[in-house]
Protein backbone atom coordinates (compact mmCIF):
# COMPACT_ATOMS: atom_id res chain seq x y z
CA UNK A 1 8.57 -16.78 11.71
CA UNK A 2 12.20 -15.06 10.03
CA UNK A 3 14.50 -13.91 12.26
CA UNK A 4 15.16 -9.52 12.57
CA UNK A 5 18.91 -10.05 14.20
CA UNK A 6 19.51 -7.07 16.52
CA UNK A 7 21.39 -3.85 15.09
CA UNK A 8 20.73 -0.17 13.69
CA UNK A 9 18.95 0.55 10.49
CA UNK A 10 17.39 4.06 9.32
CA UNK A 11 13.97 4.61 9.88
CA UNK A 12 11.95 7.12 7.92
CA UNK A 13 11.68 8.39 4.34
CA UNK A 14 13.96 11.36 2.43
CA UNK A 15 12.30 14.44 2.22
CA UNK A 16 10.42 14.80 -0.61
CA UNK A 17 9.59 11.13 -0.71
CA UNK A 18 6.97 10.66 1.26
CA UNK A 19 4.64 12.48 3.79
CA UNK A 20 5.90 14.72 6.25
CA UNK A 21 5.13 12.28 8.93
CA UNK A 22 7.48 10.07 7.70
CA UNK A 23 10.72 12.17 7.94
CA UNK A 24 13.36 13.25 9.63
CA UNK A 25 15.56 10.09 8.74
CA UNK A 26 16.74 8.93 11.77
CA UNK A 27 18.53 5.79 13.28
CA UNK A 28 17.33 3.01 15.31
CA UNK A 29 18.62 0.41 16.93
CA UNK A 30 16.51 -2.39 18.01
CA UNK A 31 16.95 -6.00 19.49
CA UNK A 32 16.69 -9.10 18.16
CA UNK A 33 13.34 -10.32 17.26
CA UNK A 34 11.11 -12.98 15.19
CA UNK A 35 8.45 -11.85 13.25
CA UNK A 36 5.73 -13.62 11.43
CA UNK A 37 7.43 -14.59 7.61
CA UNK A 38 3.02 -13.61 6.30
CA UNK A 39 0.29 -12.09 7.49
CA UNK A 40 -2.00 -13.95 10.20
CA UNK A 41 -4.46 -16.14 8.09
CA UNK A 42 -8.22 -16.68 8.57
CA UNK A 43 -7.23 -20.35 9.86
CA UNK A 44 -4.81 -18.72 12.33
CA UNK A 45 -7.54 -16.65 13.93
CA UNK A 46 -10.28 -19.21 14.05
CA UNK A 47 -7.90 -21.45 15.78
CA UNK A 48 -7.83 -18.53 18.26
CA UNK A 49 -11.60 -17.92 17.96
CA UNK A 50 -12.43 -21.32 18.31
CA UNK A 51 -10.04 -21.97 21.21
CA UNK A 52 -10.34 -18.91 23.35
CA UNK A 53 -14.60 -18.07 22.91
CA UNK A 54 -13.24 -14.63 21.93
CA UNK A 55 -16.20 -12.64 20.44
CA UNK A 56 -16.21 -11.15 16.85
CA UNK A 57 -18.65 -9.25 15.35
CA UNK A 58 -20.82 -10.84 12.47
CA UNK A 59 -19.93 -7.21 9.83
CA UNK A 60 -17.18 -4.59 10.30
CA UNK A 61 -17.05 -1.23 9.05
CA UNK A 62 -16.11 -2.20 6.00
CA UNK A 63 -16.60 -5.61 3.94
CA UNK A 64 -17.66 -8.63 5.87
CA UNK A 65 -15.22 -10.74 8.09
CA UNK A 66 -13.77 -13.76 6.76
CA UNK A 67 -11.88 -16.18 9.31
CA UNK A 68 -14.85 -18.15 9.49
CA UNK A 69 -15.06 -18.43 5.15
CA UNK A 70 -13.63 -21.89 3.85
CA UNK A 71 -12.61 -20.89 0.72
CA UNK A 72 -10.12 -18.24 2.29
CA UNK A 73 -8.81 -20.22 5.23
CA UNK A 74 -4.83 -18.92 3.70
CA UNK A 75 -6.24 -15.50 3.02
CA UNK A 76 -4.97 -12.95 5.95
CA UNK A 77 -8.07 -12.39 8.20
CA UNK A 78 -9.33 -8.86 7.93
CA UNK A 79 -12.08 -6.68 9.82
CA UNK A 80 -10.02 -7.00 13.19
CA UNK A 81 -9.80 -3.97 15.41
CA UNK A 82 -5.91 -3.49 17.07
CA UNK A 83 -7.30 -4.63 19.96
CA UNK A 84 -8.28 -7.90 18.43
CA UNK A 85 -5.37 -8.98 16.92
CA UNK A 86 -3.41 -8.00 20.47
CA UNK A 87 -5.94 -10.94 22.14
CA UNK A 88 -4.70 -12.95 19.26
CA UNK A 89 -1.03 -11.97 19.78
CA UNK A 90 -1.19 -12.42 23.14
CA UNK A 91 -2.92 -16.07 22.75
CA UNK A 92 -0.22 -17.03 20.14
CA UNK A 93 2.39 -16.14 22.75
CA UNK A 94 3.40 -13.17 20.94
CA UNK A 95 2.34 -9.42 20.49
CA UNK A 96 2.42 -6.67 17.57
CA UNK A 97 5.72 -5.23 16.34
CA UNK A 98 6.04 -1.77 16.87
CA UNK A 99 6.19 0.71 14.02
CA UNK A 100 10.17 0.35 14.32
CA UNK A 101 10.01 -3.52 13.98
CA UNK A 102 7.57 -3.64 10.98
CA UNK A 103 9.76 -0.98 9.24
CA UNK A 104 12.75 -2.83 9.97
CA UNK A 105 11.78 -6.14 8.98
CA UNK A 106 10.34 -4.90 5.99
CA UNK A 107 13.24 -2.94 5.32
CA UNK A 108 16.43 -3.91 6.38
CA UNK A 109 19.37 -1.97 6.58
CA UNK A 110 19.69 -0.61 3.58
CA UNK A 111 17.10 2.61 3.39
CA UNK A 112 14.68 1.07 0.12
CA UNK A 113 11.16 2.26 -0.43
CA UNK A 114 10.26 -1.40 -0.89
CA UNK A 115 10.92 -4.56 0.58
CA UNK A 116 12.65 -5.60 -2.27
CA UNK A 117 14.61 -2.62 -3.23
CA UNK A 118 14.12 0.56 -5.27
CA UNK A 119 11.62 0.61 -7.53
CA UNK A 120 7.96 -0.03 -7.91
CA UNK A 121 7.15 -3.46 -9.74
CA UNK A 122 3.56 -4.65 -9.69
CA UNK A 123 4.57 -8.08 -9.82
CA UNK A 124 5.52 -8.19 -6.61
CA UNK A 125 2.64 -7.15 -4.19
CA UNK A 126 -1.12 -7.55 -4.30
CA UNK A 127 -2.59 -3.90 -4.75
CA UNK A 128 -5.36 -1.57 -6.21
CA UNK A 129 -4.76 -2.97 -10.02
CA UNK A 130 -7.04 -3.56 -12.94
CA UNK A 131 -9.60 -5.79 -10.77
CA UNK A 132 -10.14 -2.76 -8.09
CA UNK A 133 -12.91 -0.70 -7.71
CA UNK A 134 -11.19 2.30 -6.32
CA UNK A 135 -9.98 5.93 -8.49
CA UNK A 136 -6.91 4.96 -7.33
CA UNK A 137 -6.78 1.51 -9.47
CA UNK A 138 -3.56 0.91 -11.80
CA UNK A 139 -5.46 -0.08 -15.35
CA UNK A 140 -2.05 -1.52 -16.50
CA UNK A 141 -1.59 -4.62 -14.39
CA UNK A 142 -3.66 -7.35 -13.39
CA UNK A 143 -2.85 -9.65 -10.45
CA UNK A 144 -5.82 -11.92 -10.67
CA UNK A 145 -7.06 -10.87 -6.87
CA UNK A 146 -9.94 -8.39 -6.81
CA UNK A 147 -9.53 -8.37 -2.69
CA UNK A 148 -6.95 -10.04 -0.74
CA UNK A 149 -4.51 -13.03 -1.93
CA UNK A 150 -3.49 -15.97 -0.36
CA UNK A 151 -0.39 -15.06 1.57
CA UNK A 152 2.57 -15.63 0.52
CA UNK A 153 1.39 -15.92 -2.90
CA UNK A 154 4.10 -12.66 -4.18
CA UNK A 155 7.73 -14.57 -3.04
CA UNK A 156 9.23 -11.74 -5.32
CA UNK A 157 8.44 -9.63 -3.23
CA UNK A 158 9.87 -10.70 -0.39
CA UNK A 159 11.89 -8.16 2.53
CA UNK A 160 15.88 -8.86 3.22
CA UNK A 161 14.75 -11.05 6.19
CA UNK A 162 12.20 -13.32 4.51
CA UNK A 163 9.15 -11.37 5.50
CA UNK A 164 6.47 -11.82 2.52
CA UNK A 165 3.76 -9.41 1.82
CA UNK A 166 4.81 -6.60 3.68
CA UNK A 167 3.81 -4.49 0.93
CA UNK A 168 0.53 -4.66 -0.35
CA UNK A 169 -2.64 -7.26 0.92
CA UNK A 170 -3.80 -6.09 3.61
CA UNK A 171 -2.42 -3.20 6.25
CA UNK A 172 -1.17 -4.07 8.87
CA UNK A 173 -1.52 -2.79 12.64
CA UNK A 174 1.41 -2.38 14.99
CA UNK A 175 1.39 -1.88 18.42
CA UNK A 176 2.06 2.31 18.14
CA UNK A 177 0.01 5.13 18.60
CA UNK A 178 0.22 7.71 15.82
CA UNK A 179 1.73 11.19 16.08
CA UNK A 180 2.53 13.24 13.14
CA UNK A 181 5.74 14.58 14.81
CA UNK A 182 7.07 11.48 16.53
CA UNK A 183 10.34 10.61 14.34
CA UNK A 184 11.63 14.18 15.46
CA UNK A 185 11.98 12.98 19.35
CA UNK A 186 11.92 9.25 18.63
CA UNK A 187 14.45 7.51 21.02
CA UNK A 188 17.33 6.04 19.54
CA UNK A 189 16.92 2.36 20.88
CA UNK A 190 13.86 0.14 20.93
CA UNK A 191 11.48 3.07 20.34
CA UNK A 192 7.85 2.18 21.74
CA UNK A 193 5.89 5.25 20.16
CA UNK A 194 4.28 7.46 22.18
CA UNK A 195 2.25 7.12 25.40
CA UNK A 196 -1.36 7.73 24.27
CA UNK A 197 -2.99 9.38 21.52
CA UNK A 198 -6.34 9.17 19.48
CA UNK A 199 -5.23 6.79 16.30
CA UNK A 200 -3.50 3.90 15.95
CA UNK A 201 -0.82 3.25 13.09
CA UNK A 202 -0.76 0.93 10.44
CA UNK A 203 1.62 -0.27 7.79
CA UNK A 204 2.16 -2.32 4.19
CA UNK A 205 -0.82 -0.96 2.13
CA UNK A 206 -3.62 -2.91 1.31
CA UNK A 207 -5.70 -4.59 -2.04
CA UNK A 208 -7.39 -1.38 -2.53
CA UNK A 209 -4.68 1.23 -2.03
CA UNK A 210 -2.12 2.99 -4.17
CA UNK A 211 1.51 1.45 -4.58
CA UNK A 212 2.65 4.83 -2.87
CA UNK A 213 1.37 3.58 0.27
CA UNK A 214 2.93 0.13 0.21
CA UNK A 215 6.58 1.96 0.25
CA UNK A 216 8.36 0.93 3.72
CA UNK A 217 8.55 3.73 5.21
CA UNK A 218 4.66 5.10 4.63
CA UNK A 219 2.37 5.46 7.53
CA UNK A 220 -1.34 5.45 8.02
CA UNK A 221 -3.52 6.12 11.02
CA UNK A 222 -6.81 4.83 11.92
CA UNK A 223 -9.14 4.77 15.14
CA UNK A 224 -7.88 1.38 16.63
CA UNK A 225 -11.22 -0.08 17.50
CA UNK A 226 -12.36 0.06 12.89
CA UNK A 227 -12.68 -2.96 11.96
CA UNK A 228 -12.71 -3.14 7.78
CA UNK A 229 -11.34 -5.39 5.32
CA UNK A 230 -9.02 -4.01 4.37
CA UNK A 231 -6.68 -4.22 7.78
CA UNK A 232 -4.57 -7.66 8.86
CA UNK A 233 -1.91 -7.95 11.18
CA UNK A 234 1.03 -10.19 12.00
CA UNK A 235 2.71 -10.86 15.51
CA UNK A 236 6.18 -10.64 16.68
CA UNK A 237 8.07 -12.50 19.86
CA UNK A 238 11.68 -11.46 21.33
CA UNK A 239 14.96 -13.26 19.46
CA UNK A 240 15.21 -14.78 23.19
CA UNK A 241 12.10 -16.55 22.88
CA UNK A 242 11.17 -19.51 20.57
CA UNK A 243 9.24 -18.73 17.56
């Protein structure tokens, strides 16, 4: 795990930037926490699987699961529902970061639409390229992964607090519901997102998406019982704690 050290940053996007979701700009200050430096692996989960009896389905909603497949036992496991990667959270001694603390540590304090500053640069993330399927595919670059890459395997692209693969791979739940208007009455400390709601949120873009929706401060919303292969997580634990 890297270490988030407690403080303010800016959370949101400009206008015009991104999505209307995603704005106003708006500060946040949040404790100190420790979040995972990748995205849980397949060897992480069966670990948990294997310890815990916890029942996964044999197909998901999209792709087939894969914490079980040998060759991928670095790959992030996919096909897990929020409420599955809670269990594993929970089992691991840890939970899922907010919204706030996955923008944060993918962030940092310094307001850049990717972890590792301004501008877009293929190199460093594992997206929709040459080898996707998708209409959505950039035909100019070509990061040898067709789905999901080892993590860790993009250190370029690493956030101001060590975090790797926060952009691109796989999306990522956190532990928020999703509303459209929620930045406009967020609270300014340790926000929690809202009480209830029908979608869960998820963050980091994915193998198959665009590199507009691996920019920090980009949110996307799901039913938070799919399960497709697309979707990963990584846990989180308070700075008072021991990683």
């Amino acid at each position: 795990m890297v270490l988030v050290p407690a403080g303010e940053f800016v959370m949101g996007s400009p206008a015009g930037e991104g999505g209307d979701d995603e704005v106003p700009q708006h500060k946040v200050t949040l404790d100190g926490y420790w979040i995972d430096r990748t995205e849980v692996t397949n060897a992480q989960f069966r670990s948990f699987v294997e310890a815990t009896g916890y029942r996964m389905p044999t197909t998901c909603d999209w792709g087939d699961p894969t914490y079980a497949d040998a060759a991928k036992t670095n790959h992030p496991v996919v096909c897990v529902s929020r409420d599955d990667a809670q269990a594993y959270c929970e089992w691991a001694g840890a939970r899922l970061p907010t919204e706030a603390e996955w923008e944060k540590a993918a962030r940092g304090t310094d307001r850049n639409p990717y972890p590792w500053g301004i501008g877009f640069d293929g190199t460093r993330l594992n997206y929709c390229d040459i080898n996707c399927e998708g209409e959505q595919r950039d035909p100019t670059y070509n990061d040898g992964y067709a789905q999901t890459a080892p993590v860790g395997s993009y250190l370029t692209g690493v956030s101001p607090y060590g975090a790797l693969d926060m952009a691109g791979n796989v999306w990522e739940w956190v532990s928020d519901w999703y509303n459209f208007y929620y930045y406009a009455r967020s609270p300014e400390s340790n926000p929690q997102g809202p009480n209830s709601g029908q979608y869960g949120v998820l963050r980091g873009g994915s193998w198959w998406g665009f590199f507009t929706n691996a920019r920090t401060g980009f949110r996307a919303n799901l039913e938070p019982d799919k399960r497709e292969s697309i979707i990963g997580f990584r846990c989180v634990v308070p700075f008072t704690s021991s990683p």
